[in-house]
Protein backbone atom coordinates (compact mmCIF):
# COMPACT_ATOMS: atom_id res chain seq x y z
CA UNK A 1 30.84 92.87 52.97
CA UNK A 2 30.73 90.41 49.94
CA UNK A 3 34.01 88.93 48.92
CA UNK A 4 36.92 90.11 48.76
CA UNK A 5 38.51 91.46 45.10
CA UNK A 6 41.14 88.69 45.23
CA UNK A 7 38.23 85.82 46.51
CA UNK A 8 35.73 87.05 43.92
CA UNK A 9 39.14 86.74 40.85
CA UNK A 10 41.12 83.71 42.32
CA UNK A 11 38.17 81.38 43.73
CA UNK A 12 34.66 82.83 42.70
CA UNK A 13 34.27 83.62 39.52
CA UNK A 14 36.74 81.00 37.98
CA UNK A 15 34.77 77.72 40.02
CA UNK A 16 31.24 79.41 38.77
CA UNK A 17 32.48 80.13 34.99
CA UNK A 18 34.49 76.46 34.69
CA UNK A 19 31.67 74.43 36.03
CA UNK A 20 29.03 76.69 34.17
CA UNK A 21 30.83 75.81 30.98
CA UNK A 22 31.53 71.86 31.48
CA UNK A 23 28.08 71.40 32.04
CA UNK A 24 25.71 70.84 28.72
CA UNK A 25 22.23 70.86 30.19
CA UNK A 26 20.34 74.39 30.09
CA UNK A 27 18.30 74.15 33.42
CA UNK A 28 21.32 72.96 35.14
CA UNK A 29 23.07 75.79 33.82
CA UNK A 30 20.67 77.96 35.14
CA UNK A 31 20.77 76.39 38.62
CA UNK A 32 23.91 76.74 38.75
CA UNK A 33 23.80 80.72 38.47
CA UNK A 34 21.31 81.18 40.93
CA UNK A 35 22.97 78.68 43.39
CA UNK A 36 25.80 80.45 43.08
CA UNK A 37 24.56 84.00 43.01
CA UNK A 38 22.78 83.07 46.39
CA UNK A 39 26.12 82.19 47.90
CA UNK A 40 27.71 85.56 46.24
CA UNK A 41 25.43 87.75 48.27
CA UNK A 42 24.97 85.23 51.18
CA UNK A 43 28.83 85.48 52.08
CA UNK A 44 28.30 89.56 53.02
CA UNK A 45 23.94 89.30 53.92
CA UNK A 46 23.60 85.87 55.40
CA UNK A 47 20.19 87.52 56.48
CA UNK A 48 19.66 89.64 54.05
CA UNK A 49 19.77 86.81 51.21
CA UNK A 50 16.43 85.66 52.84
CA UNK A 51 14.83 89.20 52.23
CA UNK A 52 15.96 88.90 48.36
CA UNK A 53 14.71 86.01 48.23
CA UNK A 54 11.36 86.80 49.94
CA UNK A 55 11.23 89.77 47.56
CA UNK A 56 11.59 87.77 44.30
CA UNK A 57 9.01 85.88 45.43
CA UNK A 58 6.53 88.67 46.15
CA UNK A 59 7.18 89.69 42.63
CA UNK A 60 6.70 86.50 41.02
CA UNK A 61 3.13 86.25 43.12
CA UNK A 62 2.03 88.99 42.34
CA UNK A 63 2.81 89.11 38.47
CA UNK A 64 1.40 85.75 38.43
CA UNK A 65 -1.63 87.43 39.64
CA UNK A 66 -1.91 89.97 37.60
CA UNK A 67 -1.61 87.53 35.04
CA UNK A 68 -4.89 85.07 35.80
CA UNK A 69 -6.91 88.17 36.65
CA UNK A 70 -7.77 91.17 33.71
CA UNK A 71 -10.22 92.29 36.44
CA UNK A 72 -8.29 92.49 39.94
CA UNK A 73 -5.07 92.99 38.18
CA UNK A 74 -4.86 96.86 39.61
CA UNK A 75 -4.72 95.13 43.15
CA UNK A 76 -1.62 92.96 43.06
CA UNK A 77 0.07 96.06 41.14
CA UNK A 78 -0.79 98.09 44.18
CA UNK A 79 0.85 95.09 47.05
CA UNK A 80 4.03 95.10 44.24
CA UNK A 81 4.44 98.78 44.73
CA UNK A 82 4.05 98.76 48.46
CA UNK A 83 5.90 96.02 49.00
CA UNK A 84 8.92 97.41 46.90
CA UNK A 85 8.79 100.66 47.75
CA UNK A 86 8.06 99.96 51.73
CA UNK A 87 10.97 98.03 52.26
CA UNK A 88 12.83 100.18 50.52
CA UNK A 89 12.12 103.23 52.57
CA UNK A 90 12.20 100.91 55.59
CA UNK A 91 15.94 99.68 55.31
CA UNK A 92 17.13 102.66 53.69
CA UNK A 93 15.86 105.92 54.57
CA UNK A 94 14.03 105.00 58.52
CA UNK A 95 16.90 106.89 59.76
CA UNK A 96 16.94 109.94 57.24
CA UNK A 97 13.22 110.16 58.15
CA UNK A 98 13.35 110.31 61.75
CA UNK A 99 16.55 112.68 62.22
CA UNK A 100 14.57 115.09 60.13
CA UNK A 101 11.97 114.37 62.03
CA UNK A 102 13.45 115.33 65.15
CA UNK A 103 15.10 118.35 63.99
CA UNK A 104 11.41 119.71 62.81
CA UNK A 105 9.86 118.68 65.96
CA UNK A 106 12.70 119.19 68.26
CA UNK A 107 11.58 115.76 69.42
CA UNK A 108 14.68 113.16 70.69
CA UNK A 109 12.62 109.79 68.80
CA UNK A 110 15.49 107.52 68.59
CA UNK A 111 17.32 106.73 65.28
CA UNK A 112 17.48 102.84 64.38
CA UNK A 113 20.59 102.01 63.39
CA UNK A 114 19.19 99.10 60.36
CA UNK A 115 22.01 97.74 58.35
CA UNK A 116 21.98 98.65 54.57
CA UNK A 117 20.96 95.87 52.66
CA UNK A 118 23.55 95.23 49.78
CA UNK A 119 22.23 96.42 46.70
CA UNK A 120 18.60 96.55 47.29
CA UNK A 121 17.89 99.72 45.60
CA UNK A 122 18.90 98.13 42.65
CA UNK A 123 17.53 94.65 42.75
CA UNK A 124 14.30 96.31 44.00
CA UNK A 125 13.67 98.09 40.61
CA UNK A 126 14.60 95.57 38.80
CA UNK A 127 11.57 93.48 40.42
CA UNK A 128 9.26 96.16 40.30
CA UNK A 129 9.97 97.17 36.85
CA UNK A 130 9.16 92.92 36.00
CA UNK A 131 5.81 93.38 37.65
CA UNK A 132 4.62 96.97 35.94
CA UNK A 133 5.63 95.68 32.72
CA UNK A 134 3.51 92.42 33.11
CA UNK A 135 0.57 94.69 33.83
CA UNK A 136 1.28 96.80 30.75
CA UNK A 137 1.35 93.68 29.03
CA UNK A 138 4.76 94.55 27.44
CA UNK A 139 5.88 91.34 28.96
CA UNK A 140 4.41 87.52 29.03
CA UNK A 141 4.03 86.10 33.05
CA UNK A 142 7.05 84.12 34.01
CA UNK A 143 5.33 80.81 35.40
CA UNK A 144 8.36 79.42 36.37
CA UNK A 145 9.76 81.03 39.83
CA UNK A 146 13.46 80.15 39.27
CA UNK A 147 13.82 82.05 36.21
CA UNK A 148 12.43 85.01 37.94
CA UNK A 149 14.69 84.64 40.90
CA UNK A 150 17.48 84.01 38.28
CA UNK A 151 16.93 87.34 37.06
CA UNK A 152 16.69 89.24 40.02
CA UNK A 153 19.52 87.50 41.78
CA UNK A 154 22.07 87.17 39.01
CA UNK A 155 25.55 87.98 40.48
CA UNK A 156 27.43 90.30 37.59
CA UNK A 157 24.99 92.94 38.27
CA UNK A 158 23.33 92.01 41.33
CA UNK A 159 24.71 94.56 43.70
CA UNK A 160 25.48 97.52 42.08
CA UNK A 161 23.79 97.56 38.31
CA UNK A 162 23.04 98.16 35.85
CA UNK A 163 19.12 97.94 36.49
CA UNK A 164 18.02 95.57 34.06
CA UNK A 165 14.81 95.00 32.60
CA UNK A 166 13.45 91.79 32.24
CA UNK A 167 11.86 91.90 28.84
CA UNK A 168 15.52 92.67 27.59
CA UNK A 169 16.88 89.61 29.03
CA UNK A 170 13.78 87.09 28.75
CA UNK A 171 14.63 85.86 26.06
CA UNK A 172 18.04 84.83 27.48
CA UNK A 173 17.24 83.18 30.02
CA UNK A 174 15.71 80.22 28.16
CA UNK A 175 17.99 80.38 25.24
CA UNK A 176 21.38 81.62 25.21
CA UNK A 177 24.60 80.12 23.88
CA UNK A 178 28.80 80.69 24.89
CA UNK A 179 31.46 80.92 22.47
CA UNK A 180 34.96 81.22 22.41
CA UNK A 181 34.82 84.53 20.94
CA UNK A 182 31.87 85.72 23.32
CA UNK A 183 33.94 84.27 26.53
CA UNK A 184 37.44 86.32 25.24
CA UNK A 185 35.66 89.67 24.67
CA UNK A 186 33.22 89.11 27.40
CA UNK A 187 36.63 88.78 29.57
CA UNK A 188 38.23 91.78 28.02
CA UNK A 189 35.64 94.12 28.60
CA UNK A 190 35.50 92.71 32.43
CA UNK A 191 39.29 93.41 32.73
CA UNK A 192 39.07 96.91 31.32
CA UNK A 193 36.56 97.78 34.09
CA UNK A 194 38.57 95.59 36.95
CA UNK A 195 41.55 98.15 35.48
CA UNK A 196 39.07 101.30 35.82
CA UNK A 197 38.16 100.60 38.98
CA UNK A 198 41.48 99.43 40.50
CA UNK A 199 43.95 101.63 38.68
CA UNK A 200 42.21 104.64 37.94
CA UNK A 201 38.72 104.74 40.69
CA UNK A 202 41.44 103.95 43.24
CA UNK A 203 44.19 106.45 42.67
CA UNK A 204 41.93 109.40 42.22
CA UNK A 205 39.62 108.07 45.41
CA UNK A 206 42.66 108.31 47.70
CA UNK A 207 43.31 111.79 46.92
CA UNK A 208 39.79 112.90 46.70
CA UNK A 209 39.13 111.07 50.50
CA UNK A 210 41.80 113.14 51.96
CA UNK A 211 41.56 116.76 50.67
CA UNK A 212 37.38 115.98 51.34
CA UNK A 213 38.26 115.06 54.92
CA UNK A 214 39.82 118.71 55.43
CA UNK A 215 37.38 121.38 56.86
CA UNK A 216 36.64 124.03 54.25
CA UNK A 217 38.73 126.86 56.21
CA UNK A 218 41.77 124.73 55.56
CA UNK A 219 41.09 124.15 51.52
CA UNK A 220 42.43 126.87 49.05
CA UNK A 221 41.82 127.10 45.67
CA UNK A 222 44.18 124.44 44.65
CA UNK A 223 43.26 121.80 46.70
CA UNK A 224 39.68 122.46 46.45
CA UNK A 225 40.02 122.05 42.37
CA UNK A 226 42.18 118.51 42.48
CA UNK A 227 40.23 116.96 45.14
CA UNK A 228 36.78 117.81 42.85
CA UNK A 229 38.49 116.71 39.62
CA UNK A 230 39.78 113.48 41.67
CA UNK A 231 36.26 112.80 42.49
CA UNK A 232 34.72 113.70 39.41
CA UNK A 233 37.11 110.63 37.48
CA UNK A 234 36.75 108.54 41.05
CA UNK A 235 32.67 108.13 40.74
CA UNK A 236 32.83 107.99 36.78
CA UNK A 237 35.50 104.97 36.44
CA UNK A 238 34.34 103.54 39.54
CA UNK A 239 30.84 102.67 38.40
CA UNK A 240 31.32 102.95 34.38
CA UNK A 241 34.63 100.25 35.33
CA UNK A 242 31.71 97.99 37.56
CA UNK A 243 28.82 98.40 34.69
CA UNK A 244 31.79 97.24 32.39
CA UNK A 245 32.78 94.28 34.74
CA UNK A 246 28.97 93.00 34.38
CA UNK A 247 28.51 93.34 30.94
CA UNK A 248 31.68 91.30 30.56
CA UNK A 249 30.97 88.79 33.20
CA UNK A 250 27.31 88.80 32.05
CA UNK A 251 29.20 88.39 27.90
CA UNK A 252 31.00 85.02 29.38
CA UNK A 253 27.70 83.53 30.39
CA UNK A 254 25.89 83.85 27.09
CA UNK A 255 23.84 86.85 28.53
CA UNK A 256 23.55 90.65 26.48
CA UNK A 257 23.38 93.60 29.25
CA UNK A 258 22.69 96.91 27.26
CA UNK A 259 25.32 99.47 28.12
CA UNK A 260 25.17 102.23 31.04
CA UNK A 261 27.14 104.65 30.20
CA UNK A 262 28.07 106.40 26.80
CA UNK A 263 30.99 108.56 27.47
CA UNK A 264 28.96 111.16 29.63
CA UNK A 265 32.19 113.64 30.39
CA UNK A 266 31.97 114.20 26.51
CA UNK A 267 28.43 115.71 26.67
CA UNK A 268 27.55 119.57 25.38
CA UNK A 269 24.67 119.94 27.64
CA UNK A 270 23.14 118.75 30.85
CA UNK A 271 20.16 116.93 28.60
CA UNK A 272 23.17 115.39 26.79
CA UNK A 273 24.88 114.00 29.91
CA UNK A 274 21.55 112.56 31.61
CA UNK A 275 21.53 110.58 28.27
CA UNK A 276 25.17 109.10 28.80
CA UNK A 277 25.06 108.71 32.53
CA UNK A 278 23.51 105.69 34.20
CA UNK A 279 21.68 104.82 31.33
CA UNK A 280 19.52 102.21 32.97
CA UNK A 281 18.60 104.18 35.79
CA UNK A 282 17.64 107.34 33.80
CA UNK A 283 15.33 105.56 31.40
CA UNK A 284 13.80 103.12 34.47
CA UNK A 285 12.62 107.04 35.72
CA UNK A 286 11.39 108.17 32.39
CA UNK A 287 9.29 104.83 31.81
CA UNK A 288 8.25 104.24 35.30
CA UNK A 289 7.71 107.88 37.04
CA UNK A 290 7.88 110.26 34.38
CA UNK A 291 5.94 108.88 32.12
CA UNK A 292 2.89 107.84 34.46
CA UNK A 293 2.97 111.17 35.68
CA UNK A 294 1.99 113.13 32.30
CA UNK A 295 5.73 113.20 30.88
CA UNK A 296 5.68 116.59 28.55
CA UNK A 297 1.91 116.59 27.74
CA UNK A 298 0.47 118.60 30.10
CA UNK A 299 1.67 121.53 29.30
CA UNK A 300 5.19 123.06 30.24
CA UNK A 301 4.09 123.85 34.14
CA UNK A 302 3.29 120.16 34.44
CA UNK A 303 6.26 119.16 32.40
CA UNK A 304 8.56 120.76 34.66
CA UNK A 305 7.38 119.74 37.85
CA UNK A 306 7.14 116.29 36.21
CA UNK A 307 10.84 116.68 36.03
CA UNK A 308 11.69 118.28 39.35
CA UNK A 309 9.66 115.35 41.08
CA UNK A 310 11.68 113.14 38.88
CA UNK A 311 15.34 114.50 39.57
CA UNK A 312 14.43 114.55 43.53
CA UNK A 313 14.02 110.87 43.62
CA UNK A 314 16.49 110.15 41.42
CA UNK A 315 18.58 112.11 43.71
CA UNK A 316 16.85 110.26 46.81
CA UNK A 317 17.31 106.71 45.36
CA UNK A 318 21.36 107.20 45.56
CA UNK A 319 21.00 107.35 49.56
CA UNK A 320 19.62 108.91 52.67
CA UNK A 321 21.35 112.09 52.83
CA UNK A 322 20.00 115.41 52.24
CA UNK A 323 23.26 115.85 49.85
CA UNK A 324 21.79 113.43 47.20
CA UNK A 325 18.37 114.95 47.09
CA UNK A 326 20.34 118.78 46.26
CA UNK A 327 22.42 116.71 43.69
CA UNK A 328 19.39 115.59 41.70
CA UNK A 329 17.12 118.63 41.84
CA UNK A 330 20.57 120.65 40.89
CA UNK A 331 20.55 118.60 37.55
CA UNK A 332 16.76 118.59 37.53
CA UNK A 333 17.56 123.10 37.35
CA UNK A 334 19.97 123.26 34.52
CA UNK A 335 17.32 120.82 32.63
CA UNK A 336 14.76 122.92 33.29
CA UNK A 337 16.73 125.95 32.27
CA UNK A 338 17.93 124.31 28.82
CA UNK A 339 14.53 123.97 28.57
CA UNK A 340 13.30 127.75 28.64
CA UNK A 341 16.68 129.05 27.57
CA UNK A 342 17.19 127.01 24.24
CA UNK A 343 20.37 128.40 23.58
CA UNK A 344 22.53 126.75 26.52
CA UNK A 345 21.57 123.34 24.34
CA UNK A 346 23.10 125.18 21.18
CA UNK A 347 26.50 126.76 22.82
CA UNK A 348 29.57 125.90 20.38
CA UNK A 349 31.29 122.69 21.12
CA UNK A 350 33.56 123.35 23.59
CA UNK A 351 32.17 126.41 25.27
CA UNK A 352 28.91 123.59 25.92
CA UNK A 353 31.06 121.43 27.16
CA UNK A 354 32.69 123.81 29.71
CA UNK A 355 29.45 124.64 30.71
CA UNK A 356 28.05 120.95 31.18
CA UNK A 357 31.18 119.59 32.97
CA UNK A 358 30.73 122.79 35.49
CA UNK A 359 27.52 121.90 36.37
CA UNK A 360 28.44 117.79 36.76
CA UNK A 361 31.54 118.91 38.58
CA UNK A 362 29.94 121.26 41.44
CA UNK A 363 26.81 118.54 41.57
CA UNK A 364 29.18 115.88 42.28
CA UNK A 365 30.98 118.05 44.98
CA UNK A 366 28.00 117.95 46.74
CA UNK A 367 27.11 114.13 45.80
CA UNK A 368 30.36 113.75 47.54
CA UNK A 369 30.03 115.88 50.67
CA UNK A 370 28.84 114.40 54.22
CA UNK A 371 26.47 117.79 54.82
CA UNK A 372 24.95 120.16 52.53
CA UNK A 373 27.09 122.86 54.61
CA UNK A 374 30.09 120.93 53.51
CA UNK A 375 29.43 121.20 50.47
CA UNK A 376 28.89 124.48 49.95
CA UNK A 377 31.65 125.32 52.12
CA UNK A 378 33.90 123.25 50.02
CA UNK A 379 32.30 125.07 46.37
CA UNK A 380 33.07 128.73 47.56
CA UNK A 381 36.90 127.42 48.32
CA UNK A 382 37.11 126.34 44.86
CA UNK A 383 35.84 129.86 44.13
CA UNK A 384 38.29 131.85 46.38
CA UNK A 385 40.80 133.08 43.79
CA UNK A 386 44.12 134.70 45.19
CA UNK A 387 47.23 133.52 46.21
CA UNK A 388 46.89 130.22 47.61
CA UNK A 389 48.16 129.38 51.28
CA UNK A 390 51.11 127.75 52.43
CA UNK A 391 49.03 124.69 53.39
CA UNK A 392 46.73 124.97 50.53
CA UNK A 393 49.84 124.54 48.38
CA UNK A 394 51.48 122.11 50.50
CA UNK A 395 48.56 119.92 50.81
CA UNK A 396 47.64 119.98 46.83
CA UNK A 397 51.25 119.45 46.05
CA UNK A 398 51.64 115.98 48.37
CA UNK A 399 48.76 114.75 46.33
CA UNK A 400 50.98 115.09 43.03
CA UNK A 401 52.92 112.26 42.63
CA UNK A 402 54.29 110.92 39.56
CA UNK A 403 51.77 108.28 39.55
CA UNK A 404 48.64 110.06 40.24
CA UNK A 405 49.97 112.47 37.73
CA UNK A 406 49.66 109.70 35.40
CA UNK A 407 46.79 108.06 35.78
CA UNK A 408 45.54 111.65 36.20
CA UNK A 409 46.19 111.89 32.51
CA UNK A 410 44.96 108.10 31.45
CA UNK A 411 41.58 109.41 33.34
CA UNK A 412 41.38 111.99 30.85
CA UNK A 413 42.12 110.35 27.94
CA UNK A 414 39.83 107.87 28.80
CA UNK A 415 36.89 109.84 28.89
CA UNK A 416 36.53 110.72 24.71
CA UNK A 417 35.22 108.47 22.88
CA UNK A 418 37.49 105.46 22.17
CA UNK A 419 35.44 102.69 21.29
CA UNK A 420 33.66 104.44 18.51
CA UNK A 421 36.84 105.19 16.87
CA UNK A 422 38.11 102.21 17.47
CA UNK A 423 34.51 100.55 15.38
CA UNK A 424 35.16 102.90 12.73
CA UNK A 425 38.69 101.99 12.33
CA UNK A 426 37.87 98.24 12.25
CA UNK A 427 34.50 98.71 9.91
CA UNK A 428 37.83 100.51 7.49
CA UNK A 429 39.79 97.41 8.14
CA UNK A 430 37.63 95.06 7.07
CA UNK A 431 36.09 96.80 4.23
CA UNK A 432 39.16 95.72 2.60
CA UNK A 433 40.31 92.35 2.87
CA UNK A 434 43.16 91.47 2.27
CA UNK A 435 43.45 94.26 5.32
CA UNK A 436 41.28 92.27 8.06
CA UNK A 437 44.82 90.24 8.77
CA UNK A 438 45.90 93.84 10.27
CA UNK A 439 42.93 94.04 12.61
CA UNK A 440 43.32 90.29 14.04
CA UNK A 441 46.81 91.54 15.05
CA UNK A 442 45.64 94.22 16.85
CA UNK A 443 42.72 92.53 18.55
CA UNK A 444 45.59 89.99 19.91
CA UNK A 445 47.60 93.00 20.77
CA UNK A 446 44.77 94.12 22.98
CA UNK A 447 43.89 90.22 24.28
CA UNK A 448 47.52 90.52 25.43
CA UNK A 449 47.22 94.09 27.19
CA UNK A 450 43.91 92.80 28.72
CA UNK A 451 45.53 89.75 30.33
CA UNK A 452 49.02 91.87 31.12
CA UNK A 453 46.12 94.45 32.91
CA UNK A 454 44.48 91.37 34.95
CA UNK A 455 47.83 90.31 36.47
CA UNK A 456 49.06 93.78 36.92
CA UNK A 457 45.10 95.08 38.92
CA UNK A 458 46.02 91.72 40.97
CA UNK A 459 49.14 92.90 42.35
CA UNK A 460 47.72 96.32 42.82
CA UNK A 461 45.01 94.60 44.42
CA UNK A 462 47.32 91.65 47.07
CA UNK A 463 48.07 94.50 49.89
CA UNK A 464 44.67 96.32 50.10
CA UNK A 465 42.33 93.14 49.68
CA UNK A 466 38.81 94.63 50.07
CA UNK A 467 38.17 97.50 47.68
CA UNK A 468 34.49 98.13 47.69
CA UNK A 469 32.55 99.83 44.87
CA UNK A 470 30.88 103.40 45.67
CA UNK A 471 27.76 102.17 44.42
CA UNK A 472 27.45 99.59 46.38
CA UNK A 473 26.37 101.61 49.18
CA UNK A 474 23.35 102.67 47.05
């Protein structure tokens, strides 16, 4: 476990982000983070720090390599691969591997029970995709091993995204400045996603655990439908509110993080949402596996088992279940099908988007479920119309309070797309003078609600202390 939410608000982040900002010098600056960011994922892996650590370094070696030899430089591609990709499967899916194992074999091999490393699937691309792109040459050799470890280890997004690449922050890392204004909307933007997370993530997560603890022959209808629509807003503010708390965090320290999501519950078509929804991750598996592989020019056979191979381990990088694998080759279908049936891409508006936020709904049900059997247990509930029991009703009915209600709503709301408007409105603002007074008031306005937010998530926050991200598992 890393710190606690109140630890990480009250203590943390304010001793990191007031010292960062007293002191002038650059390199001390950057000491600072990584010091710090060491300590941030030392307090949960006091172990597993050390294999971070030993993995930046790898990484660093071996670009370095690649870098003094054009010859060789195939070889220390090859040990960066292995290395990455071994200890991934080692600390993450050993167990997956050997239960199925067993169950093809009917052999009893003992499972090893190997603690989860905190964030390592993400961390681990982000180190791999440093090394590939210094042997494309899209990317100059880091000499300096701090800066590499600086990247790799950098707290905002260390443990649960979004993946970033190092060319996009390289830059950065040498030369980077903090403002006032940068440090207030780098804040705001970390408060909005505290306020996803805590407010909305939260409420719907508490309904969606319990109706997904029930055994399907005790879901109806009703239930069946809230507890997927609690889940569906659960997973969406939960990570979109964390990708929002590191760009913000990442804002305060002078650093640019490229956004991860794009309002995906607004897309028309499954294409559509794949380009909204975990932005970093999607395009790390279009330059770094689909691509290599032939992308779309080898024909359309090739091009669609390009993308099956690509939706199973995206599906397979979000854990070692069975469930995740279905969950990515069920997206990887309805791609393929928008594909040969053009006209599911070219639906009107809203019928599209029915369609898309089907297909994202009964994926996520079984992203959610323990078993594959679960999950479609729980799918043909939701599709058992007729009168619903007494404890189908009973049990969707407790989960309707006046507050879940509400956020219910907010969740909904949230999900159109507010922040273009609110551009355009402010581009219309400004085009006219004398009206830019008009927008300054409104940008305190929403200062104000930010900070009136941070107090209120803190309260919300004081009686459950520990309220850890989904993602963080992956």
């Amino acid at each position: 476990m890393v710190f606690s939410s109140l630890e990480f608000l009250c203590i943390f982040l304010p001793a990191v982000f007031l010292l960062y900002t007293v002191i002038p010098v650059h390199k001390v600056r950057n000491g600072l983070l990584i010091a710090f960011s060491l300590v941030f994922y030392a307090y949960g892996e006091p172990v597993y720090v050390l294999l971070m650590i030993l993995s930046s370094l790898v990484n660093y070696l071996c670009a370095l390599w690649i870098g003094k030899s054009e010859k060789q430089k195939k070889l220390p591609l090859i040990i960066a691969i292995v290395f990455n990709l071994g200890t991934l499967v080692l600390f993450k899916y050993t167990g997956m591997f050997v239960t199925a194992f067993n169950s093809v074999t009917h052999l009893s091999v003992p499972v090893p029970e190997i603690v989860l490393p905190i964030g390592i699937s993400f961390y681990t691309f982000q180190a791999l995709s440093y090394v590939i792109d210094v042997y494309r040459g899209e990317v100059g050799v880091q000499k300096n091993y701090f800066k590499v470890l600086l990247y790799i280890s950098f707290f905002p997004q260390l443990i649960a995204g979004p993946i970033v690449k190092y060319r996009d922050i390289a830059e950065q890392i040498d030369n980077r400045s903090q403002s006032l204004e940068q440090i207030a909307q780098g804040l705001r933007r970390f408060v909005c996603g505290l306020a996803k997370k805590v407010l909305i993530a939260n409420t719907m997560g508490q309904v969606a655990d319990i109706i997904f603890a029930q055994s399907t022959s005790e879901l109806g209808f009703l239930s069946a439908w809230l507890g997927a629509a609690a889940y569906l807003f659960q997973i969406y503010y939960d990570f979109c509110g964390y990708s929002d708390m590191a760009i913000g965090l990442g804002k305060m320290f002078g650093f640019t993080f490229k956004e991860n999501f794009r309002y995906p519950y607004g897309a028309r078509s499954v294409q559509d949402f794949w380009r909204r929804w975990h932005i970093s991750l999607s395009t790390w598996f279009k330059e770094y596996l689909y691509i290599p592989l032939g992308g779309n020019r080898k024909g359309k056979a090739r091009t669609a088992l390009n993308r099956i191979i690509v939706f199973f381990f995206t599906g397979l990088w979000h854990g070692a279940n069975w469930t995740f694998v279905l969950w990515g080759l069920w997206h990887g279908l309805f791609l393929l099908l928008e594909e040969y049936l053009p006209f599911l891409k070219k639906l009107p508006k809203v019928l599209g988007h029915i369609y898309t936020m089907l297909v994202v709904l009964l994926g996520f049900v079984v992203f959610r479920a323990d078993t594959i059997g679960y999950g479609f247990g729980y799918i043909g509930r939701m599709f058992s119309f007729g009168s619903p029991g007494s404890y189908d009703m009973s049990l969707a009915l407790r989960q309707l309070t006046p507050w879940f209600i509400f956020i219910f709503v907010i969740a909904v709301i949230g999900c159109a797309p507010i922040r273009p408007l609110s551009d355009k409105i402010r581009q219309k603002l400004y085009a006219d003078g004398s009206a830019s007074t008009a927008w300054r008031i409104v940008s305190v306005a929403l200062y104000c609600l930010a900070f009136a937010g941070l107090f209120f998530c803190i309260l919300r926050l004081s009686p459950s202390g520990y309220n850890p991200f989904i993602y963080f598992r992956f």
